[in-house]
N, C-alpha and C. Protein backbone atom coordinates (compact mmCIF):
# COMPACT_ATOMS: atom_id res chain seq x y z
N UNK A 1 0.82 -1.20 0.00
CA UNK A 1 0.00 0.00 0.00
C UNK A 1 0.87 1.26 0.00
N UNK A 2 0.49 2.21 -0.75
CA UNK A 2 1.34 3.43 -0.57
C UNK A 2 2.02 3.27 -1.34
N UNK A 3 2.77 2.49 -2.18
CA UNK A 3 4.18 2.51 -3.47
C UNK A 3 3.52 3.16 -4.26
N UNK A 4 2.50 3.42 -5.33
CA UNK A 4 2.62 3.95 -6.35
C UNK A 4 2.57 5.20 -5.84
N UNK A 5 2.41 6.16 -4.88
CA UNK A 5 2.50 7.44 -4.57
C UNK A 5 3.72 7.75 -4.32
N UNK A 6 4.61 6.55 -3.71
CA UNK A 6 5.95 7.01 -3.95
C UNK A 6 7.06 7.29 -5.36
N UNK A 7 6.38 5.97 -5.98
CA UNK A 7 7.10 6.39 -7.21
C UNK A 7 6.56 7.07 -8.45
N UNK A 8 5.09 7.60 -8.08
CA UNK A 8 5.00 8.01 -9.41
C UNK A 8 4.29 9.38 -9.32
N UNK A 9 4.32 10.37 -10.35
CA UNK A 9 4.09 11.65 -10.08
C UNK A 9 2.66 11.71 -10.30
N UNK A 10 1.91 12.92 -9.57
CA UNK A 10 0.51 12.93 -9.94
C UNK A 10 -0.08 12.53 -11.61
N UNK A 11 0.77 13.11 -12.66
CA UNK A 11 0.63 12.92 -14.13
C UNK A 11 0.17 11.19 -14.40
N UNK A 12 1.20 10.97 -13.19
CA UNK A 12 1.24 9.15 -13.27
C UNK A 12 2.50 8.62 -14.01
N UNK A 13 3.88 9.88 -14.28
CA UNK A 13 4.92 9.34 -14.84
C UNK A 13 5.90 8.86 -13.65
N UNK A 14 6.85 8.58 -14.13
CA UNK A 14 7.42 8.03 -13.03
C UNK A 14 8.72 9.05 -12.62
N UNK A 15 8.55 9.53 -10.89
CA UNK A 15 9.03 10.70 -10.32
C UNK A 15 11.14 10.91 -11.06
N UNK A 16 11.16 11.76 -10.73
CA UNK A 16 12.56 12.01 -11.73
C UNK A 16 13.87 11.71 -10.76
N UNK A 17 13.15 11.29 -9.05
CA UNK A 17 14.81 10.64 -8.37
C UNK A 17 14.59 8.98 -8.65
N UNK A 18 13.81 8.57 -8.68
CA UNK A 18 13.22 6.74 -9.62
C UNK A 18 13.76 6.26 -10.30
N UNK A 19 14.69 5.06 -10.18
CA UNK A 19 15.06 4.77 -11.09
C UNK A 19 14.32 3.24 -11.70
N UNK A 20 13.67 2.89 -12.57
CA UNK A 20 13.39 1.85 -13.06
C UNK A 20 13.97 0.92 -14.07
N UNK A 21 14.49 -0.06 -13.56
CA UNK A 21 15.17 -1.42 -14.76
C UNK A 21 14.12 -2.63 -14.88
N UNK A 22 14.36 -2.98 -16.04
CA UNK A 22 13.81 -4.28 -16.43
C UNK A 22 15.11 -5.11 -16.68
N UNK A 23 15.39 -5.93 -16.32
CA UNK A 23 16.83 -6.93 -16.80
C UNK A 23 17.51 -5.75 -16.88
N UNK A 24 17.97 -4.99 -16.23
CA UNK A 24 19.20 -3.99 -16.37
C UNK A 24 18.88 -2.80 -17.13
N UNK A 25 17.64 -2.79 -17.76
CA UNK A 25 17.15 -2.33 -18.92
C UNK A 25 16.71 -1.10 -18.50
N UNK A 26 17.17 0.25 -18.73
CA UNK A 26 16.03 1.33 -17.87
C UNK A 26 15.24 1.70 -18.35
N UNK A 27 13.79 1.86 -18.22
CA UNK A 27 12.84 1.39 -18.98
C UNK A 27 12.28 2.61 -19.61
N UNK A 28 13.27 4.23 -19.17
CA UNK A 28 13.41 4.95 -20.08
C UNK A 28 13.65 4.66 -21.52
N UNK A 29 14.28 3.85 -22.07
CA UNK A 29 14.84 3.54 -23.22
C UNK A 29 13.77 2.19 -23.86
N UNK A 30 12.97 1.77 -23.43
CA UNK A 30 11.76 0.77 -23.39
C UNK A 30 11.07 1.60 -23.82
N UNK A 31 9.88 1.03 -22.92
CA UNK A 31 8.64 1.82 -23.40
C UNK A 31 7.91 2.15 -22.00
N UNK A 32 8.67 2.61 -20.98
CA UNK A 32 8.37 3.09 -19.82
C UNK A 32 7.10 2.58 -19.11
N UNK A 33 6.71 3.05 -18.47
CA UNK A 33 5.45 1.83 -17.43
C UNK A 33 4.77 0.91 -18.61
N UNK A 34 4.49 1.08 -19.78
CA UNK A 34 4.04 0.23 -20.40
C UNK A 34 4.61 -1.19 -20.89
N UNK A 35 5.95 -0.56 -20.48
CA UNK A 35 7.18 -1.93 -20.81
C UNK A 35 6.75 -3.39 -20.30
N UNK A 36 6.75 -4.16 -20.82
CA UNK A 36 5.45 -5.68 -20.54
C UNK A 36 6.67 -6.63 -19.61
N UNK A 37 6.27 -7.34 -19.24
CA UNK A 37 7.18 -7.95 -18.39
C UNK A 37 6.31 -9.24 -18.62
N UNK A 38 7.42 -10.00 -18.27
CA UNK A 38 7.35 -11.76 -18.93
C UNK A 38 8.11 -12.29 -17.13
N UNK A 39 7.35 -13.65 -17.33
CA UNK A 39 7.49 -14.74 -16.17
C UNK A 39 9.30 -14.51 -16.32
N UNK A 40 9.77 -14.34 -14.67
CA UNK A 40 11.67 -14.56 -14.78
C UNK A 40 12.07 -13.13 -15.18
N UNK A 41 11.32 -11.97 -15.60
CA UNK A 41 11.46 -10.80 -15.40
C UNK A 41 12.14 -10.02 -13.83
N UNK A 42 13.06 -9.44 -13.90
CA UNK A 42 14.10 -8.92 -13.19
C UNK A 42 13.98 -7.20 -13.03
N UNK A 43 12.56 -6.60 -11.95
CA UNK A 43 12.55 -5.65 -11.86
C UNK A 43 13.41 -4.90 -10.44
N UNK A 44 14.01 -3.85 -10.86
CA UNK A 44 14.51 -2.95 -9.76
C UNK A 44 14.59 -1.28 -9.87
N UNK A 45 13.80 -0.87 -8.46
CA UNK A 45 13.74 0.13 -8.41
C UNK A 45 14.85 1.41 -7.36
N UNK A 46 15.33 2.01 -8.16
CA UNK A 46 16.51 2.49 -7.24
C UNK A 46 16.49 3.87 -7.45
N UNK A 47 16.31 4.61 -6.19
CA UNK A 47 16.30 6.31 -5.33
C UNK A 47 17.91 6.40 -6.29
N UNK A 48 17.54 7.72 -7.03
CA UNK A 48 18.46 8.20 -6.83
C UNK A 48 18.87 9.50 -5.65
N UNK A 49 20.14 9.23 -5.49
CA UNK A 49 20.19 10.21 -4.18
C UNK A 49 21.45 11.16 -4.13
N UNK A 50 21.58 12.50 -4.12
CA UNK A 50 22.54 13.46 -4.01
C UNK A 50 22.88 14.27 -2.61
N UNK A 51 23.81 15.07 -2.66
CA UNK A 51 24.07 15.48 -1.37
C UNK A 51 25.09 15.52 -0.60
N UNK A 52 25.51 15.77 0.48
CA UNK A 52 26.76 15.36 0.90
C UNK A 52 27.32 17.05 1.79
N UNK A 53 28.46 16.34 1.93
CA UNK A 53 29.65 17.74 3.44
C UNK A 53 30.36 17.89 2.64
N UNK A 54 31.17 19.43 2.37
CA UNK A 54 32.65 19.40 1.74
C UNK A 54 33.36 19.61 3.32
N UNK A 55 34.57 19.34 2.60
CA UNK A 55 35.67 18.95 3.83
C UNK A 55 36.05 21.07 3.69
N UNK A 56 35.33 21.36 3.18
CA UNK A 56 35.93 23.29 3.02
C UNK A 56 34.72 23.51 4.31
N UNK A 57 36.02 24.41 5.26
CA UNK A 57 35.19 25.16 5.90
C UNK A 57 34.40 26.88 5.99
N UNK A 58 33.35 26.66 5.96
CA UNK A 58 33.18 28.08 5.79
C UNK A 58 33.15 28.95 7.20
C-alpha cells in the first residue's frame, strides 16, 4: 500500500529521483510503465540520491 504514490508523479509518470530497470534495462529507453514484463522478469527500483559535506570550511 502506498508505493505507487511514492514512485510516481501525480501525471502518473514516473518521479525524476526513480530509477526503473527491467533486466538492467532502464525502462526509459523501453517503453516506460508500459514496458510488458514476462514470467523470470528482473525488476529494480533504485532512489536516486545526491548530497553530501565538503571537507571546506566556511
Amino acid at each position: 500500500p502506498g508505493v505507487k504514490n511514492r514512485l510516481l508523479k501525480e501525471d502518473g509518470e514516473i518521479k525524476s529521483a526513480i530509477n526503473v530497470f527491467v533486466n538492467e534495462e532502464d525502462v526509459k529507453y523501453l517503453k516506460g510503465l508500459d514496458t510488458e514484463l514476462k514470467e523470470g522478469d528482473e525488476v529494480q527500483f533504485i532512489l536516486a540520491l545526491a548530497g553530501g559535506v565538503s571537507d571546506e570550511v566556511r
